[in-house]
N, C-alpha and C. Protein backbone atom coordinates (compact mmCIF):
# COMPACT_ATOMS: atom_id res chain seq x y z
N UNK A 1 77.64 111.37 166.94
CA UNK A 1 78.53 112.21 166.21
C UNK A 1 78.86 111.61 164.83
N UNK A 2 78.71 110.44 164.70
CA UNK A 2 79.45 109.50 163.40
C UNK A 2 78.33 109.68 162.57
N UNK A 3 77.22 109.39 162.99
CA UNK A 3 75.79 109.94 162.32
C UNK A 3 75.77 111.04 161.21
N UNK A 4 75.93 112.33 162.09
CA UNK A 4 76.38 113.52 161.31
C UNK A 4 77.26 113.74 160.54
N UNK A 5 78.26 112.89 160.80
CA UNK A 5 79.20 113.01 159.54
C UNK A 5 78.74 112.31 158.55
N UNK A 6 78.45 110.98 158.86
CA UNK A 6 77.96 110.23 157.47
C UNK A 6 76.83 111.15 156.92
N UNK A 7 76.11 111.57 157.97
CA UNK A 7 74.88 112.60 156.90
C UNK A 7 75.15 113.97 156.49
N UNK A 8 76.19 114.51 157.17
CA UNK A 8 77.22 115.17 155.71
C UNK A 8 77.84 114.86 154.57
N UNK A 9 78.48 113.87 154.62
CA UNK A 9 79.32 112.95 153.77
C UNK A 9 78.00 112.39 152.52
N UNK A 10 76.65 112.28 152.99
CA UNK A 10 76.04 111.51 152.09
C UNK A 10 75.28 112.98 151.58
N UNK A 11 74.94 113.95 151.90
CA UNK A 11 74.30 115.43 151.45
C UNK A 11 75.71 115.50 150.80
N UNK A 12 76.65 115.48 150.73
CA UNK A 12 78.24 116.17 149.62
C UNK A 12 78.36 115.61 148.83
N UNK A 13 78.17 114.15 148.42
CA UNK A 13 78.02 112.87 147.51
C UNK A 13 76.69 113.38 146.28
N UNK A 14 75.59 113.68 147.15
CA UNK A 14 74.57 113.61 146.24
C UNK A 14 74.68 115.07 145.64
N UNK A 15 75.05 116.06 146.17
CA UNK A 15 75.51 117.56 145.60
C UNK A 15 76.38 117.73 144.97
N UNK A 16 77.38 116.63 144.93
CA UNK A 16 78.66 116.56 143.86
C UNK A 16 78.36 115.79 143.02
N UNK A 17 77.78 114.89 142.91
CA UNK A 17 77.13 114.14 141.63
C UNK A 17 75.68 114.62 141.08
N UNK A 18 75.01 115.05 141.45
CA UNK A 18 74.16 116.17 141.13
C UNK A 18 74.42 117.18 140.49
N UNK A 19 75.47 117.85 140.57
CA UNK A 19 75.48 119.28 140.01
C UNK A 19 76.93 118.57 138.40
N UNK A 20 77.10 117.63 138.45
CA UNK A 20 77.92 117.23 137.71
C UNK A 20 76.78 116.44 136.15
N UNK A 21 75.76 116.78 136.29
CA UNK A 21 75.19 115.97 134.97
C UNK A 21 74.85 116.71 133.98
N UNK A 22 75.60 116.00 132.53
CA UNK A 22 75.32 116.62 131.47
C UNK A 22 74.22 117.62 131.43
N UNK A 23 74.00 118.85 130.35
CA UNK A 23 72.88 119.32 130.61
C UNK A 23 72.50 119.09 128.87
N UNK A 24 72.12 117.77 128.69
CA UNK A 24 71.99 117.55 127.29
C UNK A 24 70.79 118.65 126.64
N UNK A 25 69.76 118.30 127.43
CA UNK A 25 68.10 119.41 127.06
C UNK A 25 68.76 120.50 126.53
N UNK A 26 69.91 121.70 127.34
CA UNK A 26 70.65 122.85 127.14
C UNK A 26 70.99 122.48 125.87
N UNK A 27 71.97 122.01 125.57
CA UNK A 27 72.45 121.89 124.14
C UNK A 27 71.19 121.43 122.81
N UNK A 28 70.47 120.46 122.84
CA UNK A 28 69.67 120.08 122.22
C UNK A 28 68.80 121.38 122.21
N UNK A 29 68.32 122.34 123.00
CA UNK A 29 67.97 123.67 123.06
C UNK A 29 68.44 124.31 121.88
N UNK A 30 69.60 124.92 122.19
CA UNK A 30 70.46 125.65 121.26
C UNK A 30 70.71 124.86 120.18
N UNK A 31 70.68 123.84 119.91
CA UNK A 31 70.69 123.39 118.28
C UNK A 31 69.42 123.49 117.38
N UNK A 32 68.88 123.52 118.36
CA UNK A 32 67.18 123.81 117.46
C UNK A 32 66.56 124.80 117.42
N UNK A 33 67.15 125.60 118.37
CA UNK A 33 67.35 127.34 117.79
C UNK A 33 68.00 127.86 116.61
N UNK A 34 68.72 127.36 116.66
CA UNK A 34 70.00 127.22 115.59
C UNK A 34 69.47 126.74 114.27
N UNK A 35 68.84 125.60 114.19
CA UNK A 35 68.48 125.65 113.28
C UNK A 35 66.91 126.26 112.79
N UNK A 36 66.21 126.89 113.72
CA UNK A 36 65.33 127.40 113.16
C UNK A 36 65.82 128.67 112.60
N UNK A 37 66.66 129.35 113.60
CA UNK A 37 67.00 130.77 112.40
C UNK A 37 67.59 130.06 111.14
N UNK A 38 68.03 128.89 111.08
CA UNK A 38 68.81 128.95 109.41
C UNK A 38 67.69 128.96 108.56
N UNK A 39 66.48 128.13 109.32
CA UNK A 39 65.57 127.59 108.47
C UNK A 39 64.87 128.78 108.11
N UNK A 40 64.77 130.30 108.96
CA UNK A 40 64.02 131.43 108.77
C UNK A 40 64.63 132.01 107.76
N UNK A 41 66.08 132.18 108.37
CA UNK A 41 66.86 133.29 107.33
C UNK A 41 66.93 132.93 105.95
N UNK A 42 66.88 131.47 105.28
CA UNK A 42 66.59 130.79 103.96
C UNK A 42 65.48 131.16 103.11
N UNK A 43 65.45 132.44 102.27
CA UNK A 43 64.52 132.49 101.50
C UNK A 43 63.90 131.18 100.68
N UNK A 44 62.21 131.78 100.56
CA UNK A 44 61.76 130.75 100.15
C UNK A 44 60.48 131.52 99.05
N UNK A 45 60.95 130.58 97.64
CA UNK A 45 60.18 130.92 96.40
C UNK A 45 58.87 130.46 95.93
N UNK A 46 58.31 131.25 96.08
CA UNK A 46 56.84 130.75 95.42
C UNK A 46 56.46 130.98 94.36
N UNK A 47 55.88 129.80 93.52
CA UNK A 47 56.13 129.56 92.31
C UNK A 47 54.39 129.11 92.03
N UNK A 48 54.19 129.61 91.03
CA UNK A 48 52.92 129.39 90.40
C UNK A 48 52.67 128.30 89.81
N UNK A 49 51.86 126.67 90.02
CA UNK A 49 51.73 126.04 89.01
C UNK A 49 50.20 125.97 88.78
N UNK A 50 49.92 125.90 87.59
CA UNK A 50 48.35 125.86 87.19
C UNK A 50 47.54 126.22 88.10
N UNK A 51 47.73 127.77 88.19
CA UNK A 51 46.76 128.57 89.07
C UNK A 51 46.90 128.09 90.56
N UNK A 52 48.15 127.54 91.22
CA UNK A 52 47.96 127.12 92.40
C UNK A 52 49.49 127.87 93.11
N UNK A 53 49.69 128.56 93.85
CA UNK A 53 50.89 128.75 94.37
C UNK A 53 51.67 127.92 95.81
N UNK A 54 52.99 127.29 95.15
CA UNK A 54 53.47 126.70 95.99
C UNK A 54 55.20 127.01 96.63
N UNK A 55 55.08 126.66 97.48
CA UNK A 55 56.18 127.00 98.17
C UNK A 55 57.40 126.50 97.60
N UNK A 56 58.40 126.84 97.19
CA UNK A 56 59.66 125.70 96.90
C UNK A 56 60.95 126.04 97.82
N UNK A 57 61.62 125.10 98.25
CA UNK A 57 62.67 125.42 99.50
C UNK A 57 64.02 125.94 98.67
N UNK A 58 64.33 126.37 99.08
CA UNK A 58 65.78 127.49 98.26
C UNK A 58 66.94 126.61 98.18
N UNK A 59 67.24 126.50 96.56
CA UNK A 59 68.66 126.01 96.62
C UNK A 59 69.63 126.40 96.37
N UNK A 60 70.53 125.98 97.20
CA UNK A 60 71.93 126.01 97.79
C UNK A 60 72.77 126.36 96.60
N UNK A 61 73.36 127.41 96.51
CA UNK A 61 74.06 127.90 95.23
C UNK A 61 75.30 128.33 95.70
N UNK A 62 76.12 127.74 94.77
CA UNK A 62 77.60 127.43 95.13
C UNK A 62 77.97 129.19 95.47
N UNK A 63 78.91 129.23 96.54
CA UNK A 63 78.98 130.57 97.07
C UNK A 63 81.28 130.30 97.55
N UNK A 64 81.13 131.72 97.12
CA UNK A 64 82.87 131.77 97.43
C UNK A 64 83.04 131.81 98.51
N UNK A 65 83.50 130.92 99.60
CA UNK A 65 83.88 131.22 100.73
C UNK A 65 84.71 132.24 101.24
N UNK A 66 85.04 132.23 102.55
CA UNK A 66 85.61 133.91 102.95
C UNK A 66 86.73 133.09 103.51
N UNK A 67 87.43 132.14 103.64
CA UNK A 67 88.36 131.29 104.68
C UNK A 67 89.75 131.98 104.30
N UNK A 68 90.54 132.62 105.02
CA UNK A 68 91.30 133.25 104.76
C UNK A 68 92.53 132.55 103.68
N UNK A 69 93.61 133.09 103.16
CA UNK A 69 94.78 132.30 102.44
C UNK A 69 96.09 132.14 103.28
N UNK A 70 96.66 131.29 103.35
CA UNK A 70 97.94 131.19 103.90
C UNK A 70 98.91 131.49 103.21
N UNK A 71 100.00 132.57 103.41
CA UNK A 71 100.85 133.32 102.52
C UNK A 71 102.43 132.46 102.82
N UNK A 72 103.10 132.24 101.76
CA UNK A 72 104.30 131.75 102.04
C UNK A 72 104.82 131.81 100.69
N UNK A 73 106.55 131.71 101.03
CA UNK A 73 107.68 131.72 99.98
C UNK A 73 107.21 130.19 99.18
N UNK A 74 107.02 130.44 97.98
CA UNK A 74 106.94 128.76 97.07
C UNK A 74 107.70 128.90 96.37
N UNK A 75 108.40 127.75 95.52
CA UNK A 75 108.91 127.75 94.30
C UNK A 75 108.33 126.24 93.76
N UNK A 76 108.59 126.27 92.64
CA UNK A 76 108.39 124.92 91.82
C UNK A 76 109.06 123.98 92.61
N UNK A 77 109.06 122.86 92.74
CA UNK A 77 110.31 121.76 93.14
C UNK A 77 110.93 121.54 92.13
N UNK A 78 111.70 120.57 92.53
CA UNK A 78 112.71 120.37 91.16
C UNK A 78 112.11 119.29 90.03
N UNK A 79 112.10 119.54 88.29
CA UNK A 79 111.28 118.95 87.45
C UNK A 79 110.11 119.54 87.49
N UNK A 80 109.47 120.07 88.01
CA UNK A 80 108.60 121.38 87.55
C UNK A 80 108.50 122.21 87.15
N UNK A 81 107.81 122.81 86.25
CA UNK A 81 107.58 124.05 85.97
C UNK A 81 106.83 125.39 86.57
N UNK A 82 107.78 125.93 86.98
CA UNK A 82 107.55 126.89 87.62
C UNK A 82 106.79 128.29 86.96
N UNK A 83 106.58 128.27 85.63
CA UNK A 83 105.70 129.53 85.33
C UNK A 83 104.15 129.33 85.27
N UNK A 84 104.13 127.85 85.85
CA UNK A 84 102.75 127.67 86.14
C UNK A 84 101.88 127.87 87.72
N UNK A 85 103.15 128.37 88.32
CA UNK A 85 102.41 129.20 89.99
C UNK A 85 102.39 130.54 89.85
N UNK A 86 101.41 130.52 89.94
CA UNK A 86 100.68 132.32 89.96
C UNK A 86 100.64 133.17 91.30
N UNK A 87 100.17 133.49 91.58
CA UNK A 87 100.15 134.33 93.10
C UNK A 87 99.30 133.56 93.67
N UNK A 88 98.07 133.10 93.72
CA UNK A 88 96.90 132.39 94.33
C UNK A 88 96.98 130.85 93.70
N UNK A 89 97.08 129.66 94.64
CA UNK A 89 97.32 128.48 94.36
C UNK A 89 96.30 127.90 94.80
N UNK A 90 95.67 126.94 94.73
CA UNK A 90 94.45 125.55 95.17
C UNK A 90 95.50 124.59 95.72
N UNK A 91 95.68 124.54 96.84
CA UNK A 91 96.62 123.21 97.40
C UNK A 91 95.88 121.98 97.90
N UNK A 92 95.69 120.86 97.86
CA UNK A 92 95.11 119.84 98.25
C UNK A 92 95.63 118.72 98.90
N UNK A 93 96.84 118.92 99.12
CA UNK A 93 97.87 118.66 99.81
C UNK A 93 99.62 118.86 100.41
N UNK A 94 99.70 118.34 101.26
CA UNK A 94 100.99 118.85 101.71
C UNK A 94 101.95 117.44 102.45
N UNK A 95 103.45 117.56 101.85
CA UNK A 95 103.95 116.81 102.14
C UNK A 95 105.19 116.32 102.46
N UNK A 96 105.71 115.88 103.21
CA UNK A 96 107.08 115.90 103.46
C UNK A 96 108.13 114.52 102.74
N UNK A 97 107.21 113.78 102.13
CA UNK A 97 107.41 112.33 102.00
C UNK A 97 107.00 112.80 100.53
N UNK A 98 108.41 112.88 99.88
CA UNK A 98 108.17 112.94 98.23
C UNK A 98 107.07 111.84 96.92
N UNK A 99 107.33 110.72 97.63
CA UNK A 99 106.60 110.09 96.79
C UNK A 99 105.20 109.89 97.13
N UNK A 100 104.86 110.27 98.36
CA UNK A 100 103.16 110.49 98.99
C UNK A 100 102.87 111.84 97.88
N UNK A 101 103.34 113.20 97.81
CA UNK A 101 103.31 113.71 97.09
C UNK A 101 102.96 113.61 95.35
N UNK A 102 104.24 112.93 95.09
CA UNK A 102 104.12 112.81 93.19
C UNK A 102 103.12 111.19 93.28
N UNK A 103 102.56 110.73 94.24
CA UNK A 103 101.73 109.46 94.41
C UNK A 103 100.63 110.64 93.99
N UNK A 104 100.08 111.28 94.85
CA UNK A 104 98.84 111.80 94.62
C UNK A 104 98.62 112.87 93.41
N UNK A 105 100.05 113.42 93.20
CA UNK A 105 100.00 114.27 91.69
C UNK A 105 99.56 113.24 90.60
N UNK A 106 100.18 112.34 90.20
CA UNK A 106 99.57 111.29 89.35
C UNK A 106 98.28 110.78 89.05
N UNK A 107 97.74 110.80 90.45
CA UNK A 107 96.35 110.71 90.80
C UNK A 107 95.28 111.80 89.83
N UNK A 108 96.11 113.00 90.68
CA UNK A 108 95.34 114.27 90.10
C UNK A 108 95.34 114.32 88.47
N UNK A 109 96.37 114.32 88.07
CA UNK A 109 96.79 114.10 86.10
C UNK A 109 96.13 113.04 85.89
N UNK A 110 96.22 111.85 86.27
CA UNK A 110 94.96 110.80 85.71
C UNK A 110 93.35 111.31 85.61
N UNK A 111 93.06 112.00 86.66
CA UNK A 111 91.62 112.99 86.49
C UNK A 111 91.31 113.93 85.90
N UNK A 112 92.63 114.51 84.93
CA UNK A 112 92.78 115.60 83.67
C UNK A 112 93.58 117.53 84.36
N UNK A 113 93.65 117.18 85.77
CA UNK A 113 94.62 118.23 86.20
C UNK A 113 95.51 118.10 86.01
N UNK A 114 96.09 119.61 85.82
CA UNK A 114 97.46 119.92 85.25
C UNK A 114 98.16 120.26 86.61
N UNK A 115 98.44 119.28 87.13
CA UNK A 115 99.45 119.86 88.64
C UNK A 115 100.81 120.31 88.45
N UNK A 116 101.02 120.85 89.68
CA UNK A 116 102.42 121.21 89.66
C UNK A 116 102.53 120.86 91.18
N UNK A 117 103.87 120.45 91.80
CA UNK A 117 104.71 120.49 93.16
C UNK A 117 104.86 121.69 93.65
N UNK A 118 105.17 122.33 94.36
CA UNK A 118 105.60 123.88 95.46
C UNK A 118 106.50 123.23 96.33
N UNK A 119 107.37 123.51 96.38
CA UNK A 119 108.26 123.61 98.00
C UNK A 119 108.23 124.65 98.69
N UNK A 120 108.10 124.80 99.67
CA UNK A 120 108.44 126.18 100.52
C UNK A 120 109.58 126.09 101.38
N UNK A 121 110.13 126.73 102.24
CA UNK A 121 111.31 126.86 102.56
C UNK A 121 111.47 125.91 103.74
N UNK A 122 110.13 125.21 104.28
CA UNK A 122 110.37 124.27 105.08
C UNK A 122 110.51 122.94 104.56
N UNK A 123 110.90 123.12 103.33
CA UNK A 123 110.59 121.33 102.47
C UNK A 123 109.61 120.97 102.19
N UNK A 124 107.88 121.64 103.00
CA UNK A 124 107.29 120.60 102.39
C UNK A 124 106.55 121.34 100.79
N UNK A 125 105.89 119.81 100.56
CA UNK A 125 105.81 119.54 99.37
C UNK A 125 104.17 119.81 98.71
N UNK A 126 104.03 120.98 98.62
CA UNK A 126 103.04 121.42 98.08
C UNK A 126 101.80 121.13 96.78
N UNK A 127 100.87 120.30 96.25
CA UNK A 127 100.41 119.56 95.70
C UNK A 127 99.47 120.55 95.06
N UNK A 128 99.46 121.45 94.01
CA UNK A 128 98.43 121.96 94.10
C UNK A 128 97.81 122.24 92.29
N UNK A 129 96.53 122.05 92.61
CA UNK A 129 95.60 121.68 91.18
C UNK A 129 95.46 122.72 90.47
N UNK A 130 95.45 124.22 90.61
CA UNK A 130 94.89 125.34 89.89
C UNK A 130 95.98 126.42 90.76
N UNK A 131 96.38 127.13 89.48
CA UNK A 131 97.01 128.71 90.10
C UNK A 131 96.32 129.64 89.20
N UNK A 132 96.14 130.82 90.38
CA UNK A 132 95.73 132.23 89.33
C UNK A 132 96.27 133.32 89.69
N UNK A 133 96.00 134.30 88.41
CA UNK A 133 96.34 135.22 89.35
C UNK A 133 95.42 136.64 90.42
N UNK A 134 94.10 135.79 90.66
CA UNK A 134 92.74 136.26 91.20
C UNK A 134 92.78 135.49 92.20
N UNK A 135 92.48 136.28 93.67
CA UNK A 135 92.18 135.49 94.69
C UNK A 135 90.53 134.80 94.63
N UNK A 136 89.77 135.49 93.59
CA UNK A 136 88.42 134.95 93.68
C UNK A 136 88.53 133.73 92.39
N UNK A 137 89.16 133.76 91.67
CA UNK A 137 89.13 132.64 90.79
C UNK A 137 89.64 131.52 91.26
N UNK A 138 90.83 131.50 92.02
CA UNK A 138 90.93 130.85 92.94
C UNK A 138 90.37 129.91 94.03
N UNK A 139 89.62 131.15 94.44
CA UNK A 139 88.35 130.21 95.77
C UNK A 139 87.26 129.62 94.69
N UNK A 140 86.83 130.17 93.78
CA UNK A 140 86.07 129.58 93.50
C UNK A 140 86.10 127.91 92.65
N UNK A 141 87.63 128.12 92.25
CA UNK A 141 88.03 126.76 91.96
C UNK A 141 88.38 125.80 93.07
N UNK A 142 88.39 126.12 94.29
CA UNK A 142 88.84 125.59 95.15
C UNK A 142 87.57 124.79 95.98
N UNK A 143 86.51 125.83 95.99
CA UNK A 143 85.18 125.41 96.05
C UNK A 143 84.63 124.63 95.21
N UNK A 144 85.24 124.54 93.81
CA UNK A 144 84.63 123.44 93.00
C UNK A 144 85.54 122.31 92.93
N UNK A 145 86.46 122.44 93.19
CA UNK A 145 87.25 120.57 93.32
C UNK A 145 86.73 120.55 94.72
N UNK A 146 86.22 121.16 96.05
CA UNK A 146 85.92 120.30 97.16
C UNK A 146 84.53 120.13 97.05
N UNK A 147 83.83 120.48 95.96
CA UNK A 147 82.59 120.09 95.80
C UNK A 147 82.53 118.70 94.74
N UNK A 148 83.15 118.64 93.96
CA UNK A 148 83.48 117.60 93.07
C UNK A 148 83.72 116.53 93.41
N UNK A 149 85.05 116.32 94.49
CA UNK A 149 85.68 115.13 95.22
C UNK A 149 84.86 115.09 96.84
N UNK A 150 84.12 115.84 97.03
CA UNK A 150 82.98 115.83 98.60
C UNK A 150 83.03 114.18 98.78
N UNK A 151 83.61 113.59 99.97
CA UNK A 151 83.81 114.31 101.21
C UNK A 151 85.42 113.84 101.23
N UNK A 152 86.16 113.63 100.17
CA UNK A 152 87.45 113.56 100.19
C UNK A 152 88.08 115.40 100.21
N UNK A 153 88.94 115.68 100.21
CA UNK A 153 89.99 117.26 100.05
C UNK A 153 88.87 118.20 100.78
N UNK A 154 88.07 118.04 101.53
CA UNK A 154 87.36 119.52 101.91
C UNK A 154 88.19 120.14 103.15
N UNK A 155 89.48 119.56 102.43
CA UNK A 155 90.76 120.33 103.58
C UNK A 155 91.61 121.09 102.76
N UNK A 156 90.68 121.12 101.11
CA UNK A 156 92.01 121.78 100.21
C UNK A 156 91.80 123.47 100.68
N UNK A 157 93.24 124.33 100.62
CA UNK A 157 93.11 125.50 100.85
C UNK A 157 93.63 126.05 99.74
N UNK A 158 94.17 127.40 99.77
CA UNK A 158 94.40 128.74 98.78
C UNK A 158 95.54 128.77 99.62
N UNK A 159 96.60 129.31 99.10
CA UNK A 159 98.16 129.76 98.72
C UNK A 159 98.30 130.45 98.27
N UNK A 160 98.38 131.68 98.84
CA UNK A 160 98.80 133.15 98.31
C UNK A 160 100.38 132.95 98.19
N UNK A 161 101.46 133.22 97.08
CA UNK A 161 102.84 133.05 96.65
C UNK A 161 103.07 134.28 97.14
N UNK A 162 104.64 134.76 98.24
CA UNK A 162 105.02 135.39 98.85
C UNK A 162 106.14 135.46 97.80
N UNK A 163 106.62 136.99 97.74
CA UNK A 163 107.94 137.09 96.86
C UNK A 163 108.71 137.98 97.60
C-alpha cells in the first residue's frame, strides 16, 4: 500500500514540476514574429547607383507621437512669470522638493531654455521647457528635447493648462 502512494506522490511531483516550466521557445516565438512584421511593414527604397539598383533600409523620421496630455489647474509659482504658460506645456519634471526643482531649472537655462515653474493645486512643482498654444507644436517639441537629451527625460510629458 505505501508503494502506491509513494508512486502517486512521485507521478504528482513530476506533473507539478513539469507543467510549471518557463515556455521561453513561446515567447522567443512571438518576438520574432514581431519583429518580422516591423521589418515587413518598413518601407524600403531603391535607389539607383551607376546603373545598379540597390536596396536602402528606411530611415526613421522623427514622428509626433499620439501619448495622450494630462490636463490640470497650473499657475506660475511664485517669482515666475506667468504669461509664459500657454495651454500646452513640455514638462520634464515634477516636484515636491523646491530646490530639486529650481536645481534642475538652472540646469535647463544653462542649456539656453527659457523655463518657467507650474504649481498645481497639489503643490507640486512643475518644471517645464516649452509652452504653446498648439497641442502639435508642443509634441513635437517634446519629441525633440527627448530626442536631444536620449536616454535622460524620455519621461518628459505635455500639460494641457485647465482654466
Amino acid at each position: 500500500m505505501n508503494k502506491i502512494w509513494l508512486f502517486g506522490a512521485a507521478i504528482s511531483i513530476l506533473f507539478a514540476f513539469g507543467s510549471c516550466k518557463p515556455k521561453q521557445s513561446a515567447y522567443k516565438a512571438a518576438y520574432e514574429q514581431a519583429q518580422q512584421r516591423e521589418m515587413q511593414s518598413a518601407p524600403v527604397e531603391t535607389v539607383v547607383v551607376e546603373n545598379e539598383a540597390v536596396d536602402v533600409a528606411p530611415v526613421s523620421k522623427p514622428r509626433v507621437s499620439n501619448e495622450s496630455t494630462r490636463s490640470e489647474r497650473i499657475n506660475a509659482a511664485q517669482g515666475e512669470d506667468a504669461s509664459r504658460l500657454k495651454r500646452y506645456s513640455v514638462v520634464i519634471g515634477s516636484f515636491r522638493n523646491k530646490t530639486n526643482a529650481y536645481s534642475l531649472k538652472e540646469r535647463m537655462e544653462k542649456d539656453g531654455y527659457s523655463v518657467v515653474l507650474g504649481e498645481n493645486e497639489q503643490g507640486m512643482l512643475r518644471v517645464i521647457v516649452a509652452s504653446y498654444d498648439e497641442r502639435t507644436s508642443a509634441a513635437n517639441s517634446r519629441d525633440a528635447f527627448k530626442t536631444k537629451y536620449s536616454p535622460n527625460f524620455q519621461d518628459a510629458w505635455l500639460l494641457e493648462r485647465a482654466y
